[in-house]
PDB file of N, CA and C in Angstrom:
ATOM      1  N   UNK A   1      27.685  90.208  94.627  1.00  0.00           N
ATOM      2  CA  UNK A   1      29.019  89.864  95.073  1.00  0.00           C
ATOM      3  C   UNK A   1      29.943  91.045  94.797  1.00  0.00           C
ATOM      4  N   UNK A   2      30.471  91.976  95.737  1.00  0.00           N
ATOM      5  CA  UNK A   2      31.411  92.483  95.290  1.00  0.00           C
ATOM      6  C   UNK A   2      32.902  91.906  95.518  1.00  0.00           C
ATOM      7  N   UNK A   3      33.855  92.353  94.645  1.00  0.00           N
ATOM      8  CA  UNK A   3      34.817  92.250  93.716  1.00  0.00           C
ATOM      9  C   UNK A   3      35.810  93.393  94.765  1.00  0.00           C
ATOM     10  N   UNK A   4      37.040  92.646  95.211  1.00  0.00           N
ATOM     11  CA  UNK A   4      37.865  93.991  95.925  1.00  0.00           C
ATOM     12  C   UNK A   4      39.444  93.181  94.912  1.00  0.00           C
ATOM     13  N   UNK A   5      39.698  94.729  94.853  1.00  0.00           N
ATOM     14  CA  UNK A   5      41.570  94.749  93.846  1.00  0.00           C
ATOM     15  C   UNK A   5      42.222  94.801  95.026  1.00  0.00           C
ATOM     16  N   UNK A   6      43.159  93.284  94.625  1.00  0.00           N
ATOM     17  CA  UNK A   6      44.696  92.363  95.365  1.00  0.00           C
ATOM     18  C   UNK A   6      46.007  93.307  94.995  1.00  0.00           C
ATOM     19  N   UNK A   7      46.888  93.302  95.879  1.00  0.00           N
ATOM     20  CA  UNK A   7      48.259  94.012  95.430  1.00  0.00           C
ATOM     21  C   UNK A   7      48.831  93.239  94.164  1.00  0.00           C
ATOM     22  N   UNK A   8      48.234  91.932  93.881  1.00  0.00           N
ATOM     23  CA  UNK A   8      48.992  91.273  92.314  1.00  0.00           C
ATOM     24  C   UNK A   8      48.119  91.905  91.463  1.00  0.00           C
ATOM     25  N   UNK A   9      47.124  92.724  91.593  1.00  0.00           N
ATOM     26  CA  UNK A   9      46.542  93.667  90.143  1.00  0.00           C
ATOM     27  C   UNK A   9      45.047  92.711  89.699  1.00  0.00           C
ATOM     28  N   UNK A  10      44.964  92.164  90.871  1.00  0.00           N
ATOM     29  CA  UNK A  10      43.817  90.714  90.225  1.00  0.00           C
ATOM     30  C   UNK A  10      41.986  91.520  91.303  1.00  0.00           C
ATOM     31  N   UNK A  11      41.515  91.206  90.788  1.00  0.00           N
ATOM     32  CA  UNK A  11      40.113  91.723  91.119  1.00  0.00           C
ATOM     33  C   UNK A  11      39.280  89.933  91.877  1.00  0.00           C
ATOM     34  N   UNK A  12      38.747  89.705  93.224  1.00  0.00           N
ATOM     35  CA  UNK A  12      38.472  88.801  93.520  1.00  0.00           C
ATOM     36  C   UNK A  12      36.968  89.064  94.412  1.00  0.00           C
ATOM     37  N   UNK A  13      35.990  87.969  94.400  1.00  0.00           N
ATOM     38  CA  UNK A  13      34.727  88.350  95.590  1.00  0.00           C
ATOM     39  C   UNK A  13      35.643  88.500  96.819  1.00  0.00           C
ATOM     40  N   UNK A  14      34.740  89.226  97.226  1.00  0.00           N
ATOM     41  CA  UNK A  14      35.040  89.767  98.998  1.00  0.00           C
ATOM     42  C   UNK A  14      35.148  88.441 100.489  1.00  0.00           C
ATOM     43  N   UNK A  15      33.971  87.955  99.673  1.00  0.00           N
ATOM     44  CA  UNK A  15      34.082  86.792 100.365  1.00  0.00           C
ATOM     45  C   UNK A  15      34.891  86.054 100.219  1.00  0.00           C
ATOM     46  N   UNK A  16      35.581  85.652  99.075  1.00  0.00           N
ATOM     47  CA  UNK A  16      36.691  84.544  99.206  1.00  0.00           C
ATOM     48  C   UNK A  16      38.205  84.618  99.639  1.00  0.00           C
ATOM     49  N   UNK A  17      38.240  86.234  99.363  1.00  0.00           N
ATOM     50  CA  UNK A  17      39.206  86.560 100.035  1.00  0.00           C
ATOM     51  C   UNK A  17      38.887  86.094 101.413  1.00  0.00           C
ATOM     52  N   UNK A  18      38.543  86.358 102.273  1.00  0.00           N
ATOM     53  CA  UNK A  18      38.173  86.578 103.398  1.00  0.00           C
ATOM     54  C   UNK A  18      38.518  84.508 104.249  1.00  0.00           C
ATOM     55  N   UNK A  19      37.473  84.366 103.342  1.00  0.00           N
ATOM     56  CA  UNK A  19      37.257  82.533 103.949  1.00  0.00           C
ATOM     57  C   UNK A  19      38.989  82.704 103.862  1.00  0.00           C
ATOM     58  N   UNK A  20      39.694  82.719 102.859  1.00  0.00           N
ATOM     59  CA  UNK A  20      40.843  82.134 102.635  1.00  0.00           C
ATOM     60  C   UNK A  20      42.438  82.513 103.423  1.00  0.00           C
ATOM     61  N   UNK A  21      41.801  83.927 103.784  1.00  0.00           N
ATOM     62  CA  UNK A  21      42.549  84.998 104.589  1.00  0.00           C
ATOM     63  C   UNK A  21      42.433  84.101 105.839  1.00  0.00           C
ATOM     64  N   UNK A  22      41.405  83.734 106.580  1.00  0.00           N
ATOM     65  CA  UNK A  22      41.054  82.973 107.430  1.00  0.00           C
ATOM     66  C   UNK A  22      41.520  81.691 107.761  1.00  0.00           C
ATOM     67  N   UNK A  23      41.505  81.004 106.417  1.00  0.00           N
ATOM     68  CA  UNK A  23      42.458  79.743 106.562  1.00  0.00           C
ATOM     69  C   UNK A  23      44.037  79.995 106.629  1.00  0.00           C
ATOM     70  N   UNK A  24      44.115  80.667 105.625  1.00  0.00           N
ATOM     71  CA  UNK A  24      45.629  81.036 105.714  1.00  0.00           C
ATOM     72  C   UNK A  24      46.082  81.528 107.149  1.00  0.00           C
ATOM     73  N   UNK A  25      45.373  82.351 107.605  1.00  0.00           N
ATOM     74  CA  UNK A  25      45.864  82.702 109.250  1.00  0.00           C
ATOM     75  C   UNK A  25      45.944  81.628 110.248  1.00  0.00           C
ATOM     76  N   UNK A  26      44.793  80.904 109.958  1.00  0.00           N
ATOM     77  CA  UNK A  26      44.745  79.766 111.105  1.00  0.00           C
ATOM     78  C   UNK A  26      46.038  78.756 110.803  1.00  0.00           C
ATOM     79  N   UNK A  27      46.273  78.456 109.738  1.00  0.00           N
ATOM     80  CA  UNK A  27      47.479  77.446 109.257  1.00  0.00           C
ATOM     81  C   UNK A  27      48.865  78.261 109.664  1.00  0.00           C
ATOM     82  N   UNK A  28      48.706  79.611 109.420  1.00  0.00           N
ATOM     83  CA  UNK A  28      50.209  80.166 109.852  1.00  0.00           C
ATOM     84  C   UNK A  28      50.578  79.961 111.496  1.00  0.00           C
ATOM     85  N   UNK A  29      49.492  80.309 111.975  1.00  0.00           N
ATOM     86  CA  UNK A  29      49.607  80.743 113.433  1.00  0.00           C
ATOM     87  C   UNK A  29      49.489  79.724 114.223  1.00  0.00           C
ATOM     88  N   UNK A  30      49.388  78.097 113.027  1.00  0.00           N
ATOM     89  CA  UNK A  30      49.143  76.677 114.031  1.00  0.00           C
ATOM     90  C   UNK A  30      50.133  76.094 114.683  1.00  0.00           C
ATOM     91  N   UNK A  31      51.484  76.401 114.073  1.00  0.00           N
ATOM     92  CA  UNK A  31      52.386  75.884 114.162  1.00  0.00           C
ATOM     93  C   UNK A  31      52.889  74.895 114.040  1.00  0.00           C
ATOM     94  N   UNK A  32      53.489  73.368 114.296  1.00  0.00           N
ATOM     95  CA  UNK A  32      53.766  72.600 114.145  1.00  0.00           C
ATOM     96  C   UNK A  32      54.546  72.372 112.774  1.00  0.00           C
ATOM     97  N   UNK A  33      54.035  71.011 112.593  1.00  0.00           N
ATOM     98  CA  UNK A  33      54.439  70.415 110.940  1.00  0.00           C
ATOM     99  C   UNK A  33      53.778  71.519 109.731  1.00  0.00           C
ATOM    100  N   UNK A  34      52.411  71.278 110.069  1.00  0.00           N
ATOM    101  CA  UNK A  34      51.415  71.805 109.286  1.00  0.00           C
ATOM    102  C   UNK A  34      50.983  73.325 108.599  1.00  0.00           C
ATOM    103  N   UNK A  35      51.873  74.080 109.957  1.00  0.00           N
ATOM    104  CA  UNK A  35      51.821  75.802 110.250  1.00  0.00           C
ATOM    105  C   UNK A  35      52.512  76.633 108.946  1.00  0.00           C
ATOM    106  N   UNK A  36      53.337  76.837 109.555  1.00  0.00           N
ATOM    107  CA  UNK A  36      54.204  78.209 108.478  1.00  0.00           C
ATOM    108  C   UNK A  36      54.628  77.892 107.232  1.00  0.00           C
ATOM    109  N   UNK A  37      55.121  76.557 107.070  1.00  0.00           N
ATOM    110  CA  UNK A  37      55.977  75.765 106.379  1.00  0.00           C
ATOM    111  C   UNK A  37      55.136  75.253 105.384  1.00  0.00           C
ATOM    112  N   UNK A  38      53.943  74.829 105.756  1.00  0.00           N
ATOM    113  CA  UNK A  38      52.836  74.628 104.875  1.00  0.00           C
ATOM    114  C   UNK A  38      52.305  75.792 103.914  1.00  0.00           C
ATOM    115  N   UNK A  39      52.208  77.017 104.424  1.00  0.00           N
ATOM    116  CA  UNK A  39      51.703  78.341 104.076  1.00  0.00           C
ATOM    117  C   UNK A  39      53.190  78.197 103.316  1.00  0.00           C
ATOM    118  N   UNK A  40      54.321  78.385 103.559  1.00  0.00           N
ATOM    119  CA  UNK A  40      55.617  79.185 102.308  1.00  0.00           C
ATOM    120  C   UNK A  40      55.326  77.962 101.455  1.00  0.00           C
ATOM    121  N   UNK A  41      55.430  76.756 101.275  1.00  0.00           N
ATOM    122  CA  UNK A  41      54.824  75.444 100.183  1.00  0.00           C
ATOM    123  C   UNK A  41      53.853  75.629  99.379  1.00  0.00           C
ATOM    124  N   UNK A  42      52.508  76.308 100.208  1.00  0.00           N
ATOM    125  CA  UNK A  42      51.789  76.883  99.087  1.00  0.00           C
ATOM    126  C   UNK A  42      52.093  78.401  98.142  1.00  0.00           C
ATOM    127  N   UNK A  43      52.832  78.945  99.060  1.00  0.00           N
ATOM    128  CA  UNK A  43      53.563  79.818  97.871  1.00  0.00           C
ATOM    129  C   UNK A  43      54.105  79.667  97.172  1.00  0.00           C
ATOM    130  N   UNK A  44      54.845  78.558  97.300  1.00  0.00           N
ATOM    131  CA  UNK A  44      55.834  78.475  96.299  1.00  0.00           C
ATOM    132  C   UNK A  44      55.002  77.308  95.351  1.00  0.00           C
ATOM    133  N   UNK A  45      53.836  77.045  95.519  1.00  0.00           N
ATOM    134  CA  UNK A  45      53.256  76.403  94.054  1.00  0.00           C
ATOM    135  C   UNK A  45      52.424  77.612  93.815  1.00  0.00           C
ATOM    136  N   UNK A  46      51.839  78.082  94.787  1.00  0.00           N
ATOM    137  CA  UNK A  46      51.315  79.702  93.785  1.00  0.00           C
ATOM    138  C   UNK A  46      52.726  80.266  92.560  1.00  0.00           C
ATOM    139  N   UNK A  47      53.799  80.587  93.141  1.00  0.00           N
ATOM    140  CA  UNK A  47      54.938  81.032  92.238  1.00  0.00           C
ATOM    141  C   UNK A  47      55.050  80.200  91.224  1.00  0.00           C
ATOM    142  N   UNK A  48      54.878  78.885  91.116  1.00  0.00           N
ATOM    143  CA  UNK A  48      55.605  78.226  90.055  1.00  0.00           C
ATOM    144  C   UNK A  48      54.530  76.622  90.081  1.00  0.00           C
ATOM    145  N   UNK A  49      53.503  76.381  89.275  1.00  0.00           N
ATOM    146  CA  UNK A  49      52.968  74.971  89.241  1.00  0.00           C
ATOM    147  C   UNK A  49      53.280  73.795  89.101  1.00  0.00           C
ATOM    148  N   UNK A  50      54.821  74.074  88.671  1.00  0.00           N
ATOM    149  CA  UNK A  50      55.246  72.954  88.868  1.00  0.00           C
ATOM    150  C   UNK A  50      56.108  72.377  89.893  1.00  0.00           C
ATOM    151  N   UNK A  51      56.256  73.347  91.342  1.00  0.00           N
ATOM    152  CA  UNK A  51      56.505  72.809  92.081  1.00  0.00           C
ATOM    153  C   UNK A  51      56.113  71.870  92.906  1.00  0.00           C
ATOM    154  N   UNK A  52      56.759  71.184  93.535  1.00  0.00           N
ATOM    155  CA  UNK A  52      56.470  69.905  94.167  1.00  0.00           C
ATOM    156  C   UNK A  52      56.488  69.991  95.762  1.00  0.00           C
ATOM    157  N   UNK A  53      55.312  70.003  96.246  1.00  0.00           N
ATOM    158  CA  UNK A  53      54.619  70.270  97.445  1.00  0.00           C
ATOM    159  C   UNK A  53      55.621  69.025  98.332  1.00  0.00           C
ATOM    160  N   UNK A  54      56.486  69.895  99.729  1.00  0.00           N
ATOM    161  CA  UNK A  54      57.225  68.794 100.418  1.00  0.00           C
ATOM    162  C   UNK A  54      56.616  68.460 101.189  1.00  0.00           C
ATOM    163  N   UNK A  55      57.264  66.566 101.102  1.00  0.00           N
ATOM    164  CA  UNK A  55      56.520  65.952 101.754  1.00  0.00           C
ATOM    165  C   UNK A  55      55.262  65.329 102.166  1.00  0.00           C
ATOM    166  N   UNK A  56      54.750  65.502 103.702  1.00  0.00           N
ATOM    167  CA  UNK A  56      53.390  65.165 103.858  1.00  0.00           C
ATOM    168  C   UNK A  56      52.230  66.788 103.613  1.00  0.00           C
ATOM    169  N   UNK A  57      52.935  68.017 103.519  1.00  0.00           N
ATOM    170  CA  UNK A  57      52.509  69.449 103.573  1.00  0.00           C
ATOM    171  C   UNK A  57      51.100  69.698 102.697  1.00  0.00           C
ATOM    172  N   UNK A  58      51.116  68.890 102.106  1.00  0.00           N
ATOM    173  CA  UNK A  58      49.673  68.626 101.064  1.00  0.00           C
ATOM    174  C   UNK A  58      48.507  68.338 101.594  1.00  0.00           C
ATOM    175  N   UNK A  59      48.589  67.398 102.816  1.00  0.00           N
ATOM    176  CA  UNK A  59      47.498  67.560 103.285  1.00  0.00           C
ATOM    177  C   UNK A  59      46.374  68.358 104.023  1.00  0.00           C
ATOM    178  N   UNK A  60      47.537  69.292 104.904  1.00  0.00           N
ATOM    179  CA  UNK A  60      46.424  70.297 105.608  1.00  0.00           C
ATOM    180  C   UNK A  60      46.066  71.380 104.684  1.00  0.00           C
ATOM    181  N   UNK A  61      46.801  71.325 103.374  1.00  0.00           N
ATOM    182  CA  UNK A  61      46.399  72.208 102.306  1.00  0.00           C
ATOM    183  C   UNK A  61      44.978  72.149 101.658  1.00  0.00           C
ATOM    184  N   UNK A  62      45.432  70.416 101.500  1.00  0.00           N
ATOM    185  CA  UNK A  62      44.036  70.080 100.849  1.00  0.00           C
ATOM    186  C   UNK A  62      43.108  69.662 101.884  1.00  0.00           C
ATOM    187  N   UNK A  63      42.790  69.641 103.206  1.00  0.00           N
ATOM    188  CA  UNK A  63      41.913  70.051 104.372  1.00  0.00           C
ATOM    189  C   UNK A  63      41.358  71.066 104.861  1.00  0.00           C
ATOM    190  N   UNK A  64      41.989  72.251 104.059  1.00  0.00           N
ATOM    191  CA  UNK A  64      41.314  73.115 103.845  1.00  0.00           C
ATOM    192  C   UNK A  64      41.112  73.986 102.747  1.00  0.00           C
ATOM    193  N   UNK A  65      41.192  73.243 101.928  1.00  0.00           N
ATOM    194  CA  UNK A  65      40.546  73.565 100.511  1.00  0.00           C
ATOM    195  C   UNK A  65      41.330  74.444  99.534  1.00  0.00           C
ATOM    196  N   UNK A  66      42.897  74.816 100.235  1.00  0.00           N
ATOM    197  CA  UNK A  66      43.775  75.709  99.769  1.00  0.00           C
ATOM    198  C   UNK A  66      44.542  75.063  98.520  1.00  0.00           C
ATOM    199  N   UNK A  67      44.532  74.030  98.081  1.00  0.00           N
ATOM    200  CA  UNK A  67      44.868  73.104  96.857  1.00  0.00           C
ATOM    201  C   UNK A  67      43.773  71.925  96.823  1.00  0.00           C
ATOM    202  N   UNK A  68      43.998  71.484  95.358  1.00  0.00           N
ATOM    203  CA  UNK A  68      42.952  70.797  94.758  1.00  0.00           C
ATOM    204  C   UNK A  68      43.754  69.228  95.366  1.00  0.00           C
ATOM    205  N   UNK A  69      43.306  68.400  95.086  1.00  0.00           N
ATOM    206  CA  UNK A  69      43.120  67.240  95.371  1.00  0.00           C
ATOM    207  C   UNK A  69      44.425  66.581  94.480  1.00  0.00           C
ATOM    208  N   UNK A  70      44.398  67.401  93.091  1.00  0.00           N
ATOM    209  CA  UNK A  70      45.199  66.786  92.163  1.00  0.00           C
ATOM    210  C   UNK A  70      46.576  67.422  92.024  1.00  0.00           C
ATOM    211  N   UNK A  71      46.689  68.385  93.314  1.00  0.00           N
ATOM    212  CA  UNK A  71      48.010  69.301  93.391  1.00  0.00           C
ATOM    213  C   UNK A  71      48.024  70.629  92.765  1.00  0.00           C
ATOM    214  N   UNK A  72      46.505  71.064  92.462  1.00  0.00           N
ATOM    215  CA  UNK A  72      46.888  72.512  91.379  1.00  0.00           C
ATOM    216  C   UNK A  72      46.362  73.402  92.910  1.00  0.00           C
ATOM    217  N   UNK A  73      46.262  74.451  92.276  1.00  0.00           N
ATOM    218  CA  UNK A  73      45.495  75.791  92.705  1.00  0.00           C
ATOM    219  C   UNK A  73      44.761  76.738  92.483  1.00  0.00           C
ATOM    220  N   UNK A  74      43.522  76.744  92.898  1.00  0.00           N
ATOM    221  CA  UNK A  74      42.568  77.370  92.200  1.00  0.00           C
ATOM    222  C   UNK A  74      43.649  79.020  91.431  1.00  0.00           C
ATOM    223  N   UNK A  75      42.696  79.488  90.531  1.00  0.00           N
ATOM    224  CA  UNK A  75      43.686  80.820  90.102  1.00  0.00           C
ATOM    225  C   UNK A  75      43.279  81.945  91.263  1.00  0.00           C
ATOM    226  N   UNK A  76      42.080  81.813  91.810  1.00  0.00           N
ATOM    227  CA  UNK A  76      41.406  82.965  92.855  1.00  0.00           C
ATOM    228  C   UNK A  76      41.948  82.841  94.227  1.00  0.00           C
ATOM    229  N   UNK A  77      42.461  81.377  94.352  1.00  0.00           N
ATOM    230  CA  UNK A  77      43.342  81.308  95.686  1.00  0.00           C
ATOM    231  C   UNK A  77      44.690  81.576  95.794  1.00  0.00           C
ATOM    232  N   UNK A  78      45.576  81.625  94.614  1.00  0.00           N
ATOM    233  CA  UNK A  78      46.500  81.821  94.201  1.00  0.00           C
ATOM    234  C   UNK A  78      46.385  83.840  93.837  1.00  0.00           C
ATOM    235  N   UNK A  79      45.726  84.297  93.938  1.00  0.00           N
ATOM    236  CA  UNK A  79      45.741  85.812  93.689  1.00  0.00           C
ATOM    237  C   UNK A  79      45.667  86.160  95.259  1.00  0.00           C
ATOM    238  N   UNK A  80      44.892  85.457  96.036  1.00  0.00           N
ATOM    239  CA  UNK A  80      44.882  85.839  97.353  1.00  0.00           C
ATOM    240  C   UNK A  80      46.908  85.143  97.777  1.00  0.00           C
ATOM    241  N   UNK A  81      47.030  84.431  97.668  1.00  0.00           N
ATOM    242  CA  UNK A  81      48.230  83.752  98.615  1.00  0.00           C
ATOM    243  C   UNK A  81      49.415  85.068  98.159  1.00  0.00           C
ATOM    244  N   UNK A  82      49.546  85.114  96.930  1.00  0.00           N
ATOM    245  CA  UNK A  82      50.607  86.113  96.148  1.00  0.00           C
ATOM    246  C   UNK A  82      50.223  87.402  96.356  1.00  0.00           C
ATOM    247  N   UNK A  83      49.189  87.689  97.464  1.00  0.00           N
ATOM    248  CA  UNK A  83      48.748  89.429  97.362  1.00  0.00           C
ATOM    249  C   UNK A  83      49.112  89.234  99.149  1.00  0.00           C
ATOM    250  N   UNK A  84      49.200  88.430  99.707  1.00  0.00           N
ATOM    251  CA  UNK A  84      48.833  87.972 100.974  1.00  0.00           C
ATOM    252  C   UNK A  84      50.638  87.707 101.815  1.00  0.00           C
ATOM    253  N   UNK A  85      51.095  86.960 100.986  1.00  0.00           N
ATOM    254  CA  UNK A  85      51.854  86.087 101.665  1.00  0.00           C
ATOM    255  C   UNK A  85      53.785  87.245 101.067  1.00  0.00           C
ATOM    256  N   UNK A  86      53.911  88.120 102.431  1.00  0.00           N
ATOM    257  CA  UNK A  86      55.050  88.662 102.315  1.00  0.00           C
ATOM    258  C   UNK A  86      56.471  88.261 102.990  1.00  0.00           C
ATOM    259  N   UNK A  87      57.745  88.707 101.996  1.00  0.00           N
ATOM    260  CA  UNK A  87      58.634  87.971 102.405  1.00  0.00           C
ATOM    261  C   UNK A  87      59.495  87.259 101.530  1.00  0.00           C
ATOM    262  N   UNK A  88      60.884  86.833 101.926  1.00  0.00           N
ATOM    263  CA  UNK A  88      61.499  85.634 101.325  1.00  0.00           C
ATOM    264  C   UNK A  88      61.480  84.343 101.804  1.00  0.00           C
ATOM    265  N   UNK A  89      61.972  83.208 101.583  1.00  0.00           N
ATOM    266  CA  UNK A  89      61.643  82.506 102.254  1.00  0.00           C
ATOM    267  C   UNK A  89      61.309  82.021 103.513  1.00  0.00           C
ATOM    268  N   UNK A  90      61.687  81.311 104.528  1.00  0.00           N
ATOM    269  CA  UNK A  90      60.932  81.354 105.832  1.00  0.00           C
ATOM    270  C   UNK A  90      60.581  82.301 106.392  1.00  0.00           C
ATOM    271  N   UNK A  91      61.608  83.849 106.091  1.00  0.00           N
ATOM    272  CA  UNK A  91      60.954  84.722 106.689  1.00  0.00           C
ATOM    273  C   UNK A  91      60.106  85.537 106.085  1.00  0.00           C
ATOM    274  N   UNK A  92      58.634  85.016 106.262  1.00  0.00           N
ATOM    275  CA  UNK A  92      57.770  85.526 105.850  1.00  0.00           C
ATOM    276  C   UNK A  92      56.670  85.892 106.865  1.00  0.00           C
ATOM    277  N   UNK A  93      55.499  86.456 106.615  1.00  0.00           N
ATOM    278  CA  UNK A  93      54.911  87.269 107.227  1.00  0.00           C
ATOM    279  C   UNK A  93      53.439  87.311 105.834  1.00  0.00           C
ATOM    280  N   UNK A  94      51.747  87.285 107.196  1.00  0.00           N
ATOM    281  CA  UNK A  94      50.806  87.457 106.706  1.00  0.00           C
ATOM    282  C   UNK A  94      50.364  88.787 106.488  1.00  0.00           C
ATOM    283  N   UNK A  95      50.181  89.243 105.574  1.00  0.00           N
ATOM    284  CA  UNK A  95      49.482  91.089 105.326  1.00  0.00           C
ATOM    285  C   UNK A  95      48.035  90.537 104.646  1.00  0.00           C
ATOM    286  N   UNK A  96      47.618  91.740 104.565  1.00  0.00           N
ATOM    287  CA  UNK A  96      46.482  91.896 104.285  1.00  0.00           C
ATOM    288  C   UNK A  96      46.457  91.910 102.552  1.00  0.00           C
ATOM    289  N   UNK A  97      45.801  91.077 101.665  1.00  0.00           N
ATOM    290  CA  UNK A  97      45.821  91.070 100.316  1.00  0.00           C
ATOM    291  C   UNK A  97      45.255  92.436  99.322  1.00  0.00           C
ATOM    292  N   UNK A  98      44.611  92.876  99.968  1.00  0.00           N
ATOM    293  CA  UNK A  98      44.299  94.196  99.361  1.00  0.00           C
ATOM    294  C   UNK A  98      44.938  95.395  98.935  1.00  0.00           C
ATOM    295  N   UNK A  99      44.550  95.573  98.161  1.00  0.00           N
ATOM    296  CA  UNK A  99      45.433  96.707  97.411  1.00  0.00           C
ATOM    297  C   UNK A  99      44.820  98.289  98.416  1.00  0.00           C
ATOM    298  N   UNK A 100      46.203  99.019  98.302  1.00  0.00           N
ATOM    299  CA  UNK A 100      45.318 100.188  99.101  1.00  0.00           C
ATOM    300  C   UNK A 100      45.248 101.562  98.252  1.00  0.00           C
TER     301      UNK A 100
END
């Protein structure tokens, strides 16, 4: 398994970046309820665990495996979202998590 370094300083498999890069794109670019708004929600429980996921936004999270069941976040998905996810609030924008 190799191991590639995130712009948050965190070391992750190649592969999981990747699956997750993948989900994260497909959820940004879905639009609707579920799309963008869902992606800045999971940032902002990457930023802070004790935030409180709005609304119904939990579910396509946890449909695709981007939060746990019980509202946390893995720590390896959370190094990808915070290396990944640029911007202030709504206006944000997907980059690439890798450090260059």
């Amino acid at each position: 398994m190799k191991k590639i370094l995130l712009k948050n300083g965190s070391k992750e498999a190649d592969t999981l970046v990747a699956v997750v890069m993948i989900s994260l794109r497909g959820l940004f670019d879905s639009g609707g309820v579920g799309g963008a708004l869902a992606v800045y929600e999971l940032r902002e429980k990457c930023k802070d665990p004790d935030h409180e996921i709005f609304g119904m936004l939990n579910e396509p999270l946890e449909n695709l495996r981007l939060i746990n069941s019980n509202g946390t976040v893995h720590s390896s998905i959370r190094n990808v979202v915070l290396s990944a996810v640029e911007g202030e609030g709504m206006d944000m924008t997907l980059g690439s998590p890798v450090a260059k």
